[in-house]
N, C-alpha and C. Protein backbone atom coordinates (compact mmCIF):
# COMPACT_ATOMS: atom_id res chain seq x y z
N UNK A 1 98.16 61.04 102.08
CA UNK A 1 97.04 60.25 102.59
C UNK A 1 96.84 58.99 101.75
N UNK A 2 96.68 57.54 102.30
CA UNK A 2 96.44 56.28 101.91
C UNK A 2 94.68 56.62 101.37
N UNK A 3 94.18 57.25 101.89
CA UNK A 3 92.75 57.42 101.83
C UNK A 3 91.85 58.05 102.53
N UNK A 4 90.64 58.26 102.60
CA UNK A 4 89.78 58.57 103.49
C UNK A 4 88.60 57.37 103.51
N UNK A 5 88.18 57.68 105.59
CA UNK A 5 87.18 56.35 105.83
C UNK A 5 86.03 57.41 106.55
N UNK A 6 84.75 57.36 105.97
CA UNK A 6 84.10 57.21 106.50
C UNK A 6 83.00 56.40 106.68
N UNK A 7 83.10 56.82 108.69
CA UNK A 7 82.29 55.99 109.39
C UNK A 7 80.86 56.09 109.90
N UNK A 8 79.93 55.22 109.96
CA UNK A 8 78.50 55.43 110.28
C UNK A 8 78.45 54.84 111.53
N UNK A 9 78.27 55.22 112.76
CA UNK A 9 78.19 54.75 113.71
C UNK A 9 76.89 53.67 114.31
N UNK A 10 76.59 53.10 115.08
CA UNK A 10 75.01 52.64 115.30
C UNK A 10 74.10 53.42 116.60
N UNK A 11 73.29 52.55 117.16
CA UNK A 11 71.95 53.41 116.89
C UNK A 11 72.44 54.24 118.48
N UNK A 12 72.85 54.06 118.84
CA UNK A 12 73.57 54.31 120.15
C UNK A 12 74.08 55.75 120.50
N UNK A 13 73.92 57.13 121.21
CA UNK A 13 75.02 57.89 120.84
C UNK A 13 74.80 58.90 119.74
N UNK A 14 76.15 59.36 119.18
CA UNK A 14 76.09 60.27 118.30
C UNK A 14 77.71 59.88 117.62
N UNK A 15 77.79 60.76 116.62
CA UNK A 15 79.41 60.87 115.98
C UNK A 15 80.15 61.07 116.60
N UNK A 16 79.84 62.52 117.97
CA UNK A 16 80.78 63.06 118.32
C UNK A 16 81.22 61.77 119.68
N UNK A 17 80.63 60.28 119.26
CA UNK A 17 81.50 59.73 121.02
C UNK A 17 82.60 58.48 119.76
N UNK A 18 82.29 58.69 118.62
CA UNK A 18 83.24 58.02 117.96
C UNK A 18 84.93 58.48 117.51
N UNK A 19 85.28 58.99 118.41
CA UNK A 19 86.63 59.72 118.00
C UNK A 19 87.67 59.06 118.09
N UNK A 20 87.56 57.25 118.61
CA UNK A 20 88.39 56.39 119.03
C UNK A 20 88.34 56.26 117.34
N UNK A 21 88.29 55.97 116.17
CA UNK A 21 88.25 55.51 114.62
C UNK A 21 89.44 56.59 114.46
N UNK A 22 89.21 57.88 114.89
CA UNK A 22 90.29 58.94 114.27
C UNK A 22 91.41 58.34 114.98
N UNK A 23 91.55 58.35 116.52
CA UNK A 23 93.06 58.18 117.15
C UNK A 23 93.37 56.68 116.46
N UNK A 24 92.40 55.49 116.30
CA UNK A 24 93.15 54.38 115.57
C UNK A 24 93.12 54.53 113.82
N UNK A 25 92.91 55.41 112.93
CA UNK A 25 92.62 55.10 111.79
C UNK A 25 94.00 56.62 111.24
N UNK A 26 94.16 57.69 111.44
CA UNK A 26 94.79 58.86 111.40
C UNK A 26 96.47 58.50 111.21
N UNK A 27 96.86 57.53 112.52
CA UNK A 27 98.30 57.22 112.32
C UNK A 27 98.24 56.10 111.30
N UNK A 28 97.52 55.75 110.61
CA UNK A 28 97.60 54.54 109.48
C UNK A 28 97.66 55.24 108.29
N UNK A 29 97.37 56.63 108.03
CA UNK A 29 97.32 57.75 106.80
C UNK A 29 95.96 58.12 106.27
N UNK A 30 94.71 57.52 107.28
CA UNK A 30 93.62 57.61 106.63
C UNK A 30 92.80 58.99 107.24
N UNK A 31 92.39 59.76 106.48
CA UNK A 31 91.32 60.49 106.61
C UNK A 31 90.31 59.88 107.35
N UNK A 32 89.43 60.76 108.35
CA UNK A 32 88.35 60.02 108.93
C UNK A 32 87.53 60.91 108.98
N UNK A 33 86.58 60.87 108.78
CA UNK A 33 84.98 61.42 108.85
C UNK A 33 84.16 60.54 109.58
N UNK A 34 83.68 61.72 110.54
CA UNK A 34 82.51 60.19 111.92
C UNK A 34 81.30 61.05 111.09
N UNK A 35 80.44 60.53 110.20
CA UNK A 35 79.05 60.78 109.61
C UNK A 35 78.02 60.83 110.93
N UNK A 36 77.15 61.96 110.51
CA UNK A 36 76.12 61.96 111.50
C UNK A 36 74.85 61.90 110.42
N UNK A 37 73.89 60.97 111.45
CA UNK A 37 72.03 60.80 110.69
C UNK A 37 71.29 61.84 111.12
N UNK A 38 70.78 62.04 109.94
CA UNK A 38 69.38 63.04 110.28
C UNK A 38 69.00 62.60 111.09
N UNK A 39 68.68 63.72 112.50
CA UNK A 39 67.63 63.10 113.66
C UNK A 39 68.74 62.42 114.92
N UNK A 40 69.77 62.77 114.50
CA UNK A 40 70.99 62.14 115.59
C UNK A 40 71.92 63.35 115.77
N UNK A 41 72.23 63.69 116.89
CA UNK A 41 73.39 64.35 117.74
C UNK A 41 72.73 66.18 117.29
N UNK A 42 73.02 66.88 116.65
CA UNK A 42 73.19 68.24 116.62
C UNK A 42 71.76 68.36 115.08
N UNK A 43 71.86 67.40 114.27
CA UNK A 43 71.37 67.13 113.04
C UNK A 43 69.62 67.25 113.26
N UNK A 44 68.57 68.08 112.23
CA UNK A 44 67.97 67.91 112.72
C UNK A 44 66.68 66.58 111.35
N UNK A 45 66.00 66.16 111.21
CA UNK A 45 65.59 65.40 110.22
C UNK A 45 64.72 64.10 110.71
N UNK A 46 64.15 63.44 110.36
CA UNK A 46 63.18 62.52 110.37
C UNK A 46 64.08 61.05 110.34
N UNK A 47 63.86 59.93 111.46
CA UNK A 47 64.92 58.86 111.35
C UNK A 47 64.06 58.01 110.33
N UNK A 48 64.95 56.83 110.34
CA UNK A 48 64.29 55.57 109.47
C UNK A 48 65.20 55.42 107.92
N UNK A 49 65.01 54.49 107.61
CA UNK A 49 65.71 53.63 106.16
C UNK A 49 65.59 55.09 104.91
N UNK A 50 64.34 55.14 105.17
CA UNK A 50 64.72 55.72 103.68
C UNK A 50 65.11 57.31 104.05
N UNK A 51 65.11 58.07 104.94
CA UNK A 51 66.19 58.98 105.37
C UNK A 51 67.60 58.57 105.69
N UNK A 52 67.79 58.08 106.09
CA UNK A 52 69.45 57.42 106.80
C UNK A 52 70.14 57.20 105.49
N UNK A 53 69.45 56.33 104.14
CA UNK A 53 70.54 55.92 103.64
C UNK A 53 70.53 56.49 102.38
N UNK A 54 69.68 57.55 101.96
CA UNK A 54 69.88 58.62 101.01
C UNK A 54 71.05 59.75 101.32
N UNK A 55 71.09 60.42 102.71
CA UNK A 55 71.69 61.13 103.72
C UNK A 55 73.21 60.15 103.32
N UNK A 56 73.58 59.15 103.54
CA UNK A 56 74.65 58.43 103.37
C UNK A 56 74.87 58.50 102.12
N UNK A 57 74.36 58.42 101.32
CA UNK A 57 74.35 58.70 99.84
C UNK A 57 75.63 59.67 99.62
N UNK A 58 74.83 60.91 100.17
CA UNK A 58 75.19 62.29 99.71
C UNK A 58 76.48 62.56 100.20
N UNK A 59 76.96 61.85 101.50
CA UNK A 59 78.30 62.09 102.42
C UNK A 59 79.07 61.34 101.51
N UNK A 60 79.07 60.26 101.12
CA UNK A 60 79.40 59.52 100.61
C UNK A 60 79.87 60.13 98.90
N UNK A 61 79.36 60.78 98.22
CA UNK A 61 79.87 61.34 97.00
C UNK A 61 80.31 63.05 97.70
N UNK A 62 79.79 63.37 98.24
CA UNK A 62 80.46 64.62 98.94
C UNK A 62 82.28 64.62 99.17
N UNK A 63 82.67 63.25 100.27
CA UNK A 63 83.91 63.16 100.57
C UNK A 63 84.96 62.24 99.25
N UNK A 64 84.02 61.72 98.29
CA UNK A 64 84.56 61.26 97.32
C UNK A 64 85.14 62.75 96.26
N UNK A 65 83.98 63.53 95.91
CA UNK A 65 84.03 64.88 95.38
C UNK A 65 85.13 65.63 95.85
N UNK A 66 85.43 65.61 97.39
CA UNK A 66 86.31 66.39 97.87
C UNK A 66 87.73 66.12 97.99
N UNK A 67 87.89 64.29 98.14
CA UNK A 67 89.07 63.56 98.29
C UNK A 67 89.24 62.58 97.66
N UNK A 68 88.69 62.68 96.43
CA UNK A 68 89.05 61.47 96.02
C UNK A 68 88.50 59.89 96.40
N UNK A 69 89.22 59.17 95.61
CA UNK A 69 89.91 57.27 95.99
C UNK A 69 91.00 57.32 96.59
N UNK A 70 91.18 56.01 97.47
CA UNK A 70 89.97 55.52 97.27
C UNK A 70 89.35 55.90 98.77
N UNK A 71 87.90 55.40 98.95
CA UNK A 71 87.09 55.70 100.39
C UNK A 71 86.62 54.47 100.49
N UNK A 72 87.07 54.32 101.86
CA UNK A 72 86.22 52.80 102.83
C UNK A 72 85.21 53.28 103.26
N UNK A 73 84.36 52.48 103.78
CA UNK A 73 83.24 52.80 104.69
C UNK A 73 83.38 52.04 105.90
N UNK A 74 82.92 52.89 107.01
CA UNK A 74 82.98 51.44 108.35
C UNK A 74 81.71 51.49 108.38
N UNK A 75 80.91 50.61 109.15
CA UNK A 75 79.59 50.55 109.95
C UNK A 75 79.51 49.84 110.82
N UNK A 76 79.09 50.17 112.18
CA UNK A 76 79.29 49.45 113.54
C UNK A 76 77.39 49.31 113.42
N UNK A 77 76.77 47.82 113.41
CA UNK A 77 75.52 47.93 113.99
C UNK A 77 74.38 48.32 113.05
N UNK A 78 73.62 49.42 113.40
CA UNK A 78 72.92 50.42 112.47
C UNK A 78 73.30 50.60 111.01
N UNK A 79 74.75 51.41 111.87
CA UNK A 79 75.96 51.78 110.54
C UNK A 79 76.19 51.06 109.78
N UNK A 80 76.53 49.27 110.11
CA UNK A 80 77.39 48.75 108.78
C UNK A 80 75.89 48.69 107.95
N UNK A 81 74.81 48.51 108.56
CA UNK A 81 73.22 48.45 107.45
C UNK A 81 73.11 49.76 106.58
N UNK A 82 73.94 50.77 106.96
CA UNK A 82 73.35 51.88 106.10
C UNK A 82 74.22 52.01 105.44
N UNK A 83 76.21 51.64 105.97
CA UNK A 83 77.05 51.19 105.08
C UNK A 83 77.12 50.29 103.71
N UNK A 84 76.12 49.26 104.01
CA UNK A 84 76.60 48.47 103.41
C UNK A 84 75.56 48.93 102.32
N UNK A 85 73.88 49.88 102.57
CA UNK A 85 73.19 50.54 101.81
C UNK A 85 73.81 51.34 100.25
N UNK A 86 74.33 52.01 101.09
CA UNK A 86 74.45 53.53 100.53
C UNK A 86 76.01 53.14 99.82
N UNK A 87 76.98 51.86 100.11
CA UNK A 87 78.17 51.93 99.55
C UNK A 87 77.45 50.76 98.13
N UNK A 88 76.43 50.58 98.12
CA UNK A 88 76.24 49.39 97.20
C UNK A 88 75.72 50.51 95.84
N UNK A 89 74.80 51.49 96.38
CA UNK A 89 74.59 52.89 95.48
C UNK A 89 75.60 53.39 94.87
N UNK A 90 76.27 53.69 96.06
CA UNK A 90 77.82 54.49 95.55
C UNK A 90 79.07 53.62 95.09
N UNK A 91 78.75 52.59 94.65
CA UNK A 91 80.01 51.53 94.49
C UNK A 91 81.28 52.05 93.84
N UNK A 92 80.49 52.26 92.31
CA UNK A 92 81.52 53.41 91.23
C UNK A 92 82.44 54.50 92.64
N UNK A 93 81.94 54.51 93.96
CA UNK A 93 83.20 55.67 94.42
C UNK A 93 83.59 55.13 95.98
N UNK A 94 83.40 53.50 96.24
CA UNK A 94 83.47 53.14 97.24
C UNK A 94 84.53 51.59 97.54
N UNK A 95 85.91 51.78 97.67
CA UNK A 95 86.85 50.65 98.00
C UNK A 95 86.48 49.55 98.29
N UNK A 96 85.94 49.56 99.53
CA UNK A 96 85.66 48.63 100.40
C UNK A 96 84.61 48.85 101.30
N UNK A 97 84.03 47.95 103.00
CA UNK A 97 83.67 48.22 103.36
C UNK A 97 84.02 47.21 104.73
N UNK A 98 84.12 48.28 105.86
CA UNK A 98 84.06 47.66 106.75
C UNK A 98 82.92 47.25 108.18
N UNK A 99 82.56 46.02 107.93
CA UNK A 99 80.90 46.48 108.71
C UNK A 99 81.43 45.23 110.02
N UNK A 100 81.02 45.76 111.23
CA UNK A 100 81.31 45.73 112.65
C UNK A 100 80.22 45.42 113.48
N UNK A 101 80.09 44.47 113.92
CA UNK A 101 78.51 43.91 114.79
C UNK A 101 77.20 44.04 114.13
N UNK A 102 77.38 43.57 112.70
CA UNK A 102 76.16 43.89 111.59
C UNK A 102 75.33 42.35 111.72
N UNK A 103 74.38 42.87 110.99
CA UNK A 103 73.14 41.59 110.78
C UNK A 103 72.82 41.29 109.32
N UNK A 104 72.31 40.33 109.35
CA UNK A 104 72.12 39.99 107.52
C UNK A 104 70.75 40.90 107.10
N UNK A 105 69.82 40.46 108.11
CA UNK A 105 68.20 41.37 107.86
C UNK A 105 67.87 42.08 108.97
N UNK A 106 67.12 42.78 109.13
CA UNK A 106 67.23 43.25 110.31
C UNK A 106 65.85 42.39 111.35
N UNK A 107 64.84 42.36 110.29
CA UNK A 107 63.56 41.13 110.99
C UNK A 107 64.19 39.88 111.44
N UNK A 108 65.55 39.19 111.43
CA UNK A 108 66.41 38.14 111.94
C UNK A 108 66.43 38.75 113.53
N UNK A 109 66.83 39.73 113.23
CA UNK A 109 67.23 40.62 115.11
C UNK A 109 66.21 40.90 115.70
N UNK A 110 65.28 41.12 114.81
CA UNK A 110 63.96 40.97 115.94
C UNK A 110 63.09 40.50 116.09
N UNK A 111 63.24 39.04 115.27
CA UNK A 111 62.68 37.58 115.56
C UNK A 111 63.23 36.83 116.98
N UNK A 112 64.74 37.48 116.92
CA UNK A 112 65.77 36.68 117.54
C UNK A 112 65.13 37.30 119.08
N UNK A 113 64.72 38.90 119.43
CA UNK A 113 64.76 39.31 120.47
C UNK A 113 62.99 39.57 120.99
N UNK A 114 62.52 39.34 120.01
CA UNK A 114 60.94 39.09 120.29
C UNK A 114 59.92 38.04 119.18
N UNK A 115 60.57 36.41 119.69
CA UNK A 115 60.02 35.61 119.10
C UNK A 115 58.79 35.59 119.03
N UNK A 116 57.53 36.29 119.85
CA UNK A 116 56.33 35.90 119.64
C UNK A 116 55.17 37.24 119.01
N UNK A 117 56.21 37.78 118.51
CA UNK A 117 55.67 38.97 117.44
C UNK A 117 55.70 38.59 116.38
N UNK A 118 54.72 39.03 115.32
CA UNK A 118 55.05 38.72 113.88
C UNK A 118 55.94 39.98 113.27
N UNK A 119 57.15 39.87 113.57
CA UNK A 119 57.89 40.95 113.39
C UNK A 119 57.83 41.11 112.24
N UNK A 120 58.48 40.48 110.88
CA UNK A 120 58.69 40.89 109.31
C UNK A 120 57.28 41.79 109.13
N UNK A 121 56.36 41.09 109.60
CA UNK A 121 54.84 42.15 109.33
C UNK A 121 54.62 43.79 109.61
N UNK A 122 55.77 43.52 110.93
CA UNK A 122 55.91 44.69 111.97
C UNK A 122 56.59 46.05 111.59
N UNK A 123 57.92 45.73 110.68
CA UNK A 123 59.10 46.30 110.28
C UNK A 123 58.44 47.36 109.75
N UNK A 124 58.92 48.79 110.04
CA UNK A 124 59.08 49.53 108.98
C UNK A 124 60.07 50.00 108.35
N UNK A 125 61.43 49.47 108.90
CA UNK A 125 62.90 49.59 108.19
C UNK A 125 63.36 48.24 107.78
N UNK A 126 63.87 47.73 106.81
CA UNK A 126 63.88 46.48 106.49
C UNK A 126 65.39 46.37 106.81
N UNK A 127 66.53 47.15 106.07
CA UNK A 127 67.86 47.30 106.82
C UNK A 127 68.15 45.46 105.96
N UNK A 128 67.79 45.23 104.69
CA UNK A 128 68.63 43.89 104.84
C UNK A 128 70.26 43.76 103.58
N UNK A 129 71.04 43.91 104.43
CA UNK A 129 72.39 43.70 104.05
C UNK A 129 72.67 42.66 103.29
N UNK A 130 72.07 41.60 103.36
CA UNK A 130 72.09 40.33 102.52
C UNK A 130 72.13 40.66 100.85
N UNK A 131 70.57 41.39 101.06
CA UNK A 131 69.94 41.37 99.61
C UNK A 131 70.99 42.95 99.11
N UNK A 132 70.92 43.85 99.57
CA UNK A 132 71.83 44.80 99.06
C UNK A 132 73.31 44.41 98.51
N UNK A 133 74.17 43.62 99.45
CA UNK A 133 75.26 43.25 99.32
C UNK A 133 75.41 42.14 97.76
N UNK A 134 74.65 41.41 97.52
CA UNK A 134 74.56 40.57 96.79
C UNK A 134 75.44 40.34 95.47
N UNK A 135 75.99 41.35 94.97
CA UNK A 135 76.56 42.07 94.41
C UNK A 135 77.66 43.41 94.11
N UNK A 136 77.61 43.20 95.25
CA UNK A 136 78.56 44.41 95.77
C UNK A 136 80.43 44.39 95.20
N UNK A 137 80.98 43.06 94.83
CA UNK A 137 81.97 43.24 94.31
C UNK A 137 83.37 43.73 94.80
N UNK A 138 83.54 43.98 96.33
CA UNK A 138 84.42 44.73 96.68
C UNK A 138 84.87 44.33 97.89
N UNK A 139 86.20 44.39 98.50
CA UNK A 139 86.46 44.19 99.29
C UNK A 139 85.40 44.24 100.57
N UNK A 140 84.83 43.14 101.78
CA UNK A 140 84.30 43.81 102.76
C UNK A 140 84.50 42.30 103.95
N UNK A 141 84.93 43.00 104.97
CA UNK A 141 85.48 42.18 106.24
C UNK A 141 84.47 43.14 107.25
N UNK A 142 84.07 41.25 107.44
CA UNK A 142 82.83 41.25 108.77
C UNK A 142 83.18 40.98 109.91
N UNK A 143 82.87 41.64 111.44
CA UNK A 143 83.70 41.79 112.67
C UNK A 143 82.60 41.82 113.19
N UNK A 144 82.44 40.33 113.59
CA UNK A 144 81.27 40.03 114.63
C UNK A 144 81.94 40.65 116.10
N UNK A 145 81.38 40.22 117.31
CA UNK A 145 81.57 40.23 118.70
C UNK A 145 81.31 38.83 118.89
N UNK A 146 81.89 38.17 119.99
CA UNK A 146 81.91 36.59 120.03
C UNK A 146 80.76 36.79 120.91
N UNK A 147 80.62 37.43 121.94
CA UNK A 147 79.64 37.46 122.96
C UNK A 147 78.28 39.09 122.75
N UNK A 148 77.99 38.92 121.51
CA UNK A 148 76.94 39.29 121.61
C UNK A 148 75.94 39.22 121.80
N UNK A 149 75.01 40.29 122.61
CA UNK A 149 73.94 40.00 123.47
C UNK A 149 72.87 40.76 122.38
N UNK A 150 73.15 41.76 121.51
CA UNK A 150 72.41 42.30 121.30
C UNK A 150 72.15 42.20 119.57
N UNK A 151 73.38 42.07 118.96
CA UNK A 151 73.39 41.18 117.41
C UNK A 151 74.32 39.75 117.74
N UNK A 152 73.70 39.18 117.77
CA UNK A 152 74.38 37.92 118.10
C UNK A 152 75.36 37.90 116.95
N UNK A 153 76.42 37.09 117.72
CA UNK A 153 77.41 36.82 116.05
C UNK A 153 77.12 35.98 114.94
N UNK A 154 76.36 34.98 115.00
CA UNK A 154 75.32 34.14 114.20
C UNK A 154 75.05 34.94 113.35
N UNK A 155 74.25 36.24 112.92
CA UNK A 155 74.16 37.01 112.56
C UNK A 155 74.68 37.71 111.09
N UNK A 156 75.95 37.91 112.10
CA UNK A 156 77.14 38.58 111.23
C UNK A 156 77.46 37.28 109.76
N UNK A 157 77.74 36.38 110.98
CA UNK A 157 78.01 35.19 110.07
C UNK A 157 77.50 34.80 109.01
N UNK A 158 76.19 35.35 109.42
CA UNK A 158 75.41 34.62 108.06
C UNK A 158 74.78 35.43 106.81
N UNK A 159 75.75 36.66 107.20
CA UNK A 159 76.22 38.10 106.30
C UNK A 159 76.93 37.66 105.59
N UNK A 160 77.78 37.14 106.65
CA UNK A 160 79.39 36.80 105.71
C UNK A 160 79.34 35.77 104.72
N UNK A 161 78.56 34.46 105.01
CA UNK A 161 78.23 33.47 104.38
C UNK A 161 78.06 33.68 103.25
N UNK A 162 77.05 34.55 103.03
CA UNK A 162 76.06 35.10 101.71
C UNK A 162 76.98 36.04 100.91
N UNK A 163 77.94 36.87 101.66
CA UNK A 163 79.01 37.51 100.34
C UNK A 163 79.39 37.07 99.45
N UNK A 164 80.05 37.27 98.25
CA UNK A 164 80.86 37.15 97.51
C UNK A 164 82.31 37.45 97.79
N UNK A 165 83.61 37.00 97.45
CA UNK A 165 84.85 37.41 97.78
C UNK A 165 84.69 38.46 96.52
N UNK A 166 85.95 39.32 97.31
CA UNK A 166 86.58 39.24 98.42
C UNK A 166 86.28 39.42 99.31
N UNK A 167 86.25 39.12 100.80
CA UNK A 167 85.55 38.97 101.98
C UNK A 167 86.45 38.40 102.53
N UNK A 168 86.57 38.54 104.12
CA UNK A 168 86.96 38.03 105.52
C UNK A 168 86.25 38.23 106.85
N UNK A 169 86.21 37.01 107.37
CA UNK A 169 85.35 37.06 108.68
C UNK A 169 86.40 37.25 110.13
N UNK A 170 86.40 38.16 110.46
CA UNK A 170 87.09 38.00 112.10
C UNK A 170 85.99 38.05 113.32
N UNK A 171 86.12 37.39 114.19
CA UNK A 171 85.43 37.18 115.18
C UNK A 171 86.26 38.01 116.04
N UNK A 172 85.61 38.72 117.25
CA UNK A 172 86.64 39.57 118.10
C UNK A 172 86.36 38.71 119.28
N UNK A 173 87.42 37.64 120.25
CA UNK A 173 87.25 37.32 121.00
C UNK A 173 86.77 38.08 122.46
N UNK A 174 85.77 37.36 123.27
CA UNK A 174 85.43 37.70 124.15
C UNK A 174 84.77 39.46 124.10
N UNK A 175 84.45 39.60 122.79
CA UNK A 175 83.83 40.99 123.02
C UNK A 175 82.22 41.15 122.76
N UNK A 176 81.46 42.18 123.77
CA UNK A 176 80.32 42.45 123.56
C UNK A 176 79.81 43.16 122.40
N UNK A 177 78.38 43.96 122.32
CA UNK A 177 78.53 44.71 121.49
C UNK A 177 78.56 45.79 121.55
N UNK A 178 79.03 46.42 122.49
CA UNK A 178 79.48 48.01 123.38
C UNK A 178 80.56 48.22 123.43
N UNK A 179 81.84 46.81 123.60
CA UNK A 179 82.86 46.84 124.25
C UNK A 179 83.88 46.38 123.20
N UNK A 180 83.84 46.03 122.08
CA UNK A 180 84.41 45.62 120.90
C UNK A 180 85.69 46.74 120.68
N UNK A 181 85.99 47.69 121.61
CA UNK A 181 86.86 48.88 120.63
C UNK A 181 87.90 48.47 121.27
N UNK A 182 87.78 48.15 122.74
CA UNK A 182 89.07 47.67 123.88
C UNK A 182 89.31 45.85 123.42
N UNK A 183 88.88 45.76 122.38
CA UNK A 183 89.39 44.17 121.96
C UNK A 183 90.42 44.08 120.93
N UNK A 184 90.42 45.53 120.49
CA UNK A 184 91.27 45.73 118.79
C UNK A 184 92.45 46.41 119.22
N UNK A 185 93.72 46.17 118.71
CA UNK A 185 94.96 46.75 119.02
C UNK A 185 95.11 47.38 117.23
N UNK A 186 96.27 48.23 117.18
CA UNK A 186 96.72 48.62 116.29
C UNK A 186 97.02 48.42 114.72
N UNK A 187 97.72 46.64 115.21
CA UNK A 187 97.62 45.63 114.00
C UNK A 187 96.40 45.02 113.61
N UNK A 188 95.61 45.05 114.70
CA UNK A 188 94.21 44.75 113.65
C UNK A 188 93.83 46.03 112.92
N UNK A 189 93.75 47.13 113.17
CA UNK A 189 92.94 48.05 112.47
C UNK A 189 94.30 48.06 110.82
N UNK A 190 95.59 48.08 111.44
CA UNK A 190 96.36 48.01 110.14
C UNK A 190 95.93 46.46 109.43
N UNK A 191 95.93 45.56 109.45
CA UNK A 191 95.52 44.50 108.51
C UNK A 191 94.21 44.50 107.85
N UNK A 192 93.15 45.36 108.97
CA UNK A 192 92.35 45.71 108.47
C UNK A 192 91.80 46.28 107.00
N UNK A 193 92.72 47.20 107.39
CA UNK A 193 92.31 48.65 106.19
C UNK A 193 93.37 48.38 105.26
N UNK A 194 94.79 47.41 105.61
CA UNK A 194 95.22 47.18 104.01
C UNK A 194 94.58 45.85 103.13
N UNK A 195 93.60 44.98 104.22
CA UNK A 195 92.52 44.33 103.08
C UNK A 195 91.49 44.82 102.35
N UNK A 196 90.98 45.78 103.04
CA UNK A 196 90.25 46.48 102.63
C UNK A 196 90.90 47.12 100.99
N UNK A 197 92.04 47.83 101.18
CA UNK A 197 92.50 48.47 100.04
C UNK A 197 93.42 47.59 99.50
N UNK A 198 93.39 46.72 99.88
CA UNK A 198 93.98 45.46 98.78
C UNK A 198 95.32 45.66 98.83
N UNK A 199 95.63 46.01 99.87
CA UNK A 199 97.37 45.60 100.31
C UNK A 199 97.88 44.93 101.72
N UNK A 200 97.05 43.32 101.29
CA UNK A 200 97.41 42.55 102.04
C UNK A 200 98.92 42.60 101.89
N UNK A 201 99.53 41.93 103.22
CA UNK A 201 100.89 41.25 103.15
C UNK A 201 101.10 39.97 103.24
């Protein structure tokens, strides 16, 4: 095994509809774990920030405990916010990270989708990737959707902006933010995950 990845899915769903990460991530040598949140799919627990990304915490030194280095993280959405959480905690046991239709704050997304609320006032999950990441030190490639309706790619971008390298931005042409999985072929997920583990070619 090259490694193990686990993934945090978003708010959408459950683990068990993410099994497309195993059929593309498995023939590359990677271990995959689809993480489930308290309060999502079979799991039972209280949602929100400060459950989600303690819970990530624990998976997160659990599959390190069990397998080693190195471990990526993905996060689609929700996920790359609790990814990019809980891998900034766990850094000492975390490669990289790969975060997928993410936002810089999360009061940006819902300024963006209900301008005439005083949303930041509103929030009770703050979810901001910016300020967590700030420091983070480690490989992490941001994968907007060009046509997002629901995290705009603006967004992502201005995630990416604010990183530190190492970092890479791919834009997925013509994809939503539902439909992003039928935009990726094989060689992206392989260029992917050897930037991630630092075996570019």
């Amino acid at each position: 095994m090259r490694g193990t990845v686990i993934v945090f899915h978003g708010n959408a769903g459950h683990a068990g509809h993410r099994a497309f990460y195993a059929k593309a991530l498995t023939p590359l040598g990677l271990r995959v774990i689809l993480a489930e949140y308290p309060g999502y799919g079979p799991r039972d627990g209280a949602l929100g920030e400060q459950n989600l990304i303690p819970d990530a915490e624990q998976t997160i030194a659990l599959a390190h405990r069990l397998y080693g280095a190195p471990l990526l993280l993905i996060g689609e959405s929700l996920g790359a916010a609790v990814a990019a959480a809980a891998g900034v905690r766990q850094r000492d046991k975390t490669a990289g990270l790969l975060l997928i239709t993410p936002w810089d704050r999360l009061e940006n997304i819902g300024a963006h989708h209900y301008p005439w609320l005083p949303v930041k006032w509103l929030l009770r999950d703050r979810y901001d990737s910016v300020t967590h990441l700030a420091s983070f030190g480690r490989p992490i490639l941001v994968a907007v959707a060009e046509r997002d309706s629901i995290v705009p790619a603006r967004f992502g971008t201005a995630l990416y902006e604010a990183l530190s390298e190492p970092k890479r931005l791919t834009v997925l042409k013509g994809a939503e933010h539902n439909d992003w999985p039928g935009r990726v072929d094989d060689a992206w997920w392989s260029e992917a995950t050897n930037f991630l583990l630092g075996e570019s070619r």
